[in-house]
Protein backbone atom coordinates (compact mmCIF):
# COMPACT_ATOMS: atom_id res chain seq x y z
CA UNK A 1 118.94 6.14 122.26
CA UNK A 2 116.64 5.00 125.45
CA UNK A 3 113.08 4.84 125.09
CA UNK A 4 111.08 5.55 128.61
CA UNK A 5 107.58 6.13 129.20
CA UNK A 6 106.41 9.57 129.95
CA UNK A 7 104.07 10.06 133.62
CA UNK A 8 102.86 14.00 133.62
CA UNK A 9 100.33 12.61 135.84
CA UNK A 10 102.17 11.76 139.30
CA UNK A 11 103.85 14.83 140.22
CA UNK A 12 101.94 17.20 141.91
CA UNK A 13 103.86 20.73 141.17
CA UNK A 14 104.40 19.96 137.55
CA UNK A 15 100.36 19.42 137.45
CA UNK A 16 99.72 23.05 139.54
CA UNK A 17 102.72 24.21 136.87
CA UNK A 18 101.12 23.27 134.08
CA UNK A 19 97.57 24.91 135.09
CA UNK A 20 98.93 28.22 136.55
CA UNK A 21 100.86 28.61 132.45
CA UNK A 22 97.58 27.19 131.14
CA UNK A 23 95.72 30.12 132.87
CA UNK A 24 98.16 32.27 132.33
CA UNK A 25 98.52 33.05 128.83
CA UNK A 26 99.79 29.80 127.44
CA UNK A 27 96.36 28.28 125.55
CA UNK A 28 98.56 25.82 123.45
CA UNK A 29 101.03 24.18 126.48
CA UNK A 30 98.59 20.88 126.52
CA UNK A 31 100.17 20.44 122.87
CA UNK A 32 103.14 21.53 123.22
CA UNK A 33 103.58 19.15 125.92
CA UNK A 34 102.53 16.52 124.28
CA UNK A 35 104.84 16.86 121.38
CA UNK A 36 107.73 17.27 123.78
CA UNK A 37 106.95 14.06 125.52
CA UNK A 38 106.16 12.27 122.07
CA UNK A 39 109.71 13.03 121.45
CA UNK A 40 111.26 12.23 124.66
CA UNK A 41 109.50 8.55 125.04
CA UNK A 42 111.39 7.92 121.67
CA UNK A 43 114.60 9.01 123.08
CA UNK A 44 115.32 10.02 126.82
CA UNK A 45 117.66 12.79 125.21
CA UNK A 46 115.94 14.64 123.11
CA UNK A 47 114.82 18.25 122.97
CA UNK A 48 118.28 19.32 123.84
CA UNK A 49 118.45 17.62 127.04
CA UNK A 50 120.79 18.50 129.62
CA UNK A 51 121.18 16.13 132.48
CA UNK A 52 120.71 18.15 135.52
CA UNK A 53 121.60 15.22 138.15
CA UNK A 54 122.64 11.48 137.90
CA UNK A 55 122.37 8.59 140.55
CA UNK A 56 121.97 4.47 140.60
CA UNK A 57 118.04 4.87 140.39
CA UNK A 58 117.35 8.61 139.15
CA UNK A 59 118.49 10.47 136.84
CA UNK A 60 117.35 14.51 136.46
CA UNK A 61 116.88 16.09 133.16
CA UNK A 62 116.44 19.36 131.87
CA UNK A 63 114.40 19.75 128.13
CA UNK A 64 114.01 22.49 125.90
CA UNK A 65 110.86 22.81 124.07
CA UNK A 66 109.15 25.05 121.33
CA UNK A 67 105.91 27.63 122.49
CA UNK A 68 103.35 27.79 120.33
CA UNK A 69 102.23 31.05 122.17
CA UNK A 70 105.73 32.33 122.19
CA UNK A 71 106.32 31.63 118.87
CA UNK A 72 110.23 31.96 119.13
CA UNK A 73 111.70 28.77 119.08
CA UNK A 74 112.92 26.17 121.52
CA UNK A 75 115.72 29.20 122.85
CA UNK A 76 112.40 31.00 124.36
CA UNK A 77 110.31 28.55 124.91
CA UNK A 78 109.23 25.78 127.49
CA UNK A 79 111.56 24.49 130.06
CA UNK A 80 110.54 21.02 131.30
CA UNK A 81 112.48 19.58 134.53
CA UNK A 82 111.79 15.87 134.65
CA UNK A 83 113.08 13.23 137.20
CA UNK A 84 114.07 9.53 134.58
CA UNK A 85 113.44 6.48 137.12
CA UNK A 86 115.82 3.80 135.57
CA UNK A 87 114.48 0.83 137.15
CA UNK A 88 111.02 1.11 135.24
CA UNK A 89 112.28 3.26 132.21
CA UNK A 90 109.51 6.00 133.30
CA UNK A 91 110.02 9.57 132.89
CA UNK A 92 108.79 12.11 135.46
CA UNK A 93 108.31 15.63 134.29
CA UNK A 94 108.50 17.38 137.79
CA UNK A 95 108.58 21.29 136.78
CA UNK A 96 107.15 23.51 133.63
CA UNK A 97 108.10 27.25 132.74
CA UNK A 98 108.41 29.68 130.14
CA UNK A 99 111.73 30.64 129.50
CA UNK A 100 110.75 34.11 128.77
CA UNK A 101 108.93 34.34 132.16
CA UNK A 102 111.92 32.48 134.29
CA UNK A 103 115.86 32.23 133.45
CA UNK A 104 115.87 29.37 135.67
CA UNK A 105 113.92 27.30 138.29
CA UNK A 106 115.44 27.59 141.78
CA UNK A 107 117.39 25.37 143.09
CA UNK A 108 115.17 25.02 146.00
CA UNK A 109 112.18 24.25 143.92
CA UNK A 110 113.87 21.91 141.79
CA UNK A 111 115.08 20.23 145.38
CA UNK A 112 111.73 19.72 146.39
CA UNK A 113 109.97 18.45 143.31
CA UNK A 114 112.62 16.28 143.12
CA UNK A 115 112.03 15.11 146.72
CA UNK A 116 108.32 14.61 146.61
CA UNK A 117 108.72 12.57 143.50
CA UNK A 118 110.99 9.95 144.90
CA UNK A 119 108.96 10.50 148.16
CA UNK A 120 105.61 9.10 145.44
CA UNK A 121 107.76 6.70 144.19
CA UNK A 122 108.38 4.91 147.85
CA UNK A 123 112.21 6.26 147.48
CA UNK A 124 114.45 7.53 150.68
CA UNK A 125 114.66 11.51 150.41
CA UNK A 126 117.72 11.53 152.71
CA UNK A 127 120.89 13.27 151.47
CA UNK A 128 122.91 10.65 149.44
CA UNK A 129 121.02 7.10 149.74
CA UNK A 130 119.15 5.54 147.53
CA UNK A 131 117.44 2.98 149.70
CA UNK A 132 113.45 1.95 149.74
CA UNK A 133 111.23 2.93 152.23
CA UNK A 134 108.92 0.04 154.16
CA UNK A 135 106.05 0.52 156.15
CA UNK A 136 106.21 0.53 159.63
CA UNK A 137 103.54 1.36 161.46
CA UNK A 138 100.16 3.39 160.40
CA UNK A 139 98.96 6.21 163.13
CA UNK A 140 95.96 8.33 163.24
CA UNK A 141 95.92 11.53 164.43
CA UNK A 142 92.57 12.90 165.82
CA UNK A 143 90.87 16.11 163.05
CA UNK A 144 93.71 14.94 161.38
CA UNK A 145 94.68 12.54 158.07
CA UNK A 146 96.44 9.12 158.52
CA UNK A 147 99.98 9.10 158.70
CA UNK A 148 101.65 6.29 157.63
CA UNK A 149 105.59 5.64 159.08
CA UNK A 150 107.88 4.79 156.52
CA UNK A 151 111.50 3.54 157.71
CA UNK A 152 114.27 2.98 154.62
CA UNK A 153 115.59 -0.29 154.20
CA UNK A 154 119.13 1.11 153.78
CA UNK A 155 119.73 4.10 156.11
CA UNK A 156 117.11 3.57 158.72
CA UNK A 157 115.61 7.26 158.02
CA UNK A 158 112.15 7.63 158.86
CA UNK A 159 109.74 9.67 157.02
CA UNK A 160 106.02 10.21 157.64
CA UNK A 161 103.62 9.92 154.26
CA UNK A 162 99.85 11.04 154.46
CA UNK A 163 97.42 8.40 153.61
């Protein structure tokens, strides 16, 4: 199957994810990560996947992998969430959890991982396109970050990003 390359680095939740479980009773999830994502560079569909969402540029899927800490197999264990960008064959792991601790992530959770991954990736977040944002115009606000305005190249939706 598909090969991809595997970015646990870019998202933002699945990093605070990640820490929280690491702090949290789960010494071993830096390896057990990395053996899930060993296995899912080699083939976009392993580790049970389920695919949570499909579109022309992303693609959301939903992993099963063993705890070492949980020692139960891949039924109890680790839940990975990760958002597959086709164009560049990267892999985005978005959200992390325990099985045992959550039956599911929420739907609004998974919503807005999702949302500030594409928003990283210079991707529209609006409802349904899948255009490319542009720079517009750059604004600073006063005690506050830059802003930068971003306008899609499809829709015409605008969306602030902090600099």
């Amino acid at each position: 199957m598909a090969e991809c390359t595997v970015n646990s680095d870019a998202s933002p939740q699945f990093k605070a994810l990640r820490e929280h479980w690491e702090r949290n009773g789960y010494p071993h999830i830096a390896g057990d990560l990395a053996d899930a994502f060993k296995a899912i560079s080699q083939n976009i569909l392993a580790n049970k996947a389920n695919r949570v969402q499909a579109g022309p540029v992303v693609e959301v899927y939903k992993y099963r992998h063993n705890s070492k800490d949980i020692r139960r197999g891949s039924r109890y264990g680790w839940r990975i969430i990760a958002l597959f960008h086709k164009p560049t064959g990267i892999m985005y792991p978005i959200i992390v959890y325990p099985k045992t601790v959550w039956e599911d992530a929420g739907a609004d959770i998974v919503a807005a991982a999702i949302n500030e991954i594409r928003q990283i990736l210079g991707h529209c977040i609006s409802p349904g396109c899948d255009g490319i944002m542009a720079n517009s115009a750059q604004q600073e606000m006063e005690g506050h970050e830059s802003h930068i305005k971003m306008q899609c190249q499809k829709c015409g939706a605008v969306q602030w990003a902090a600099v």
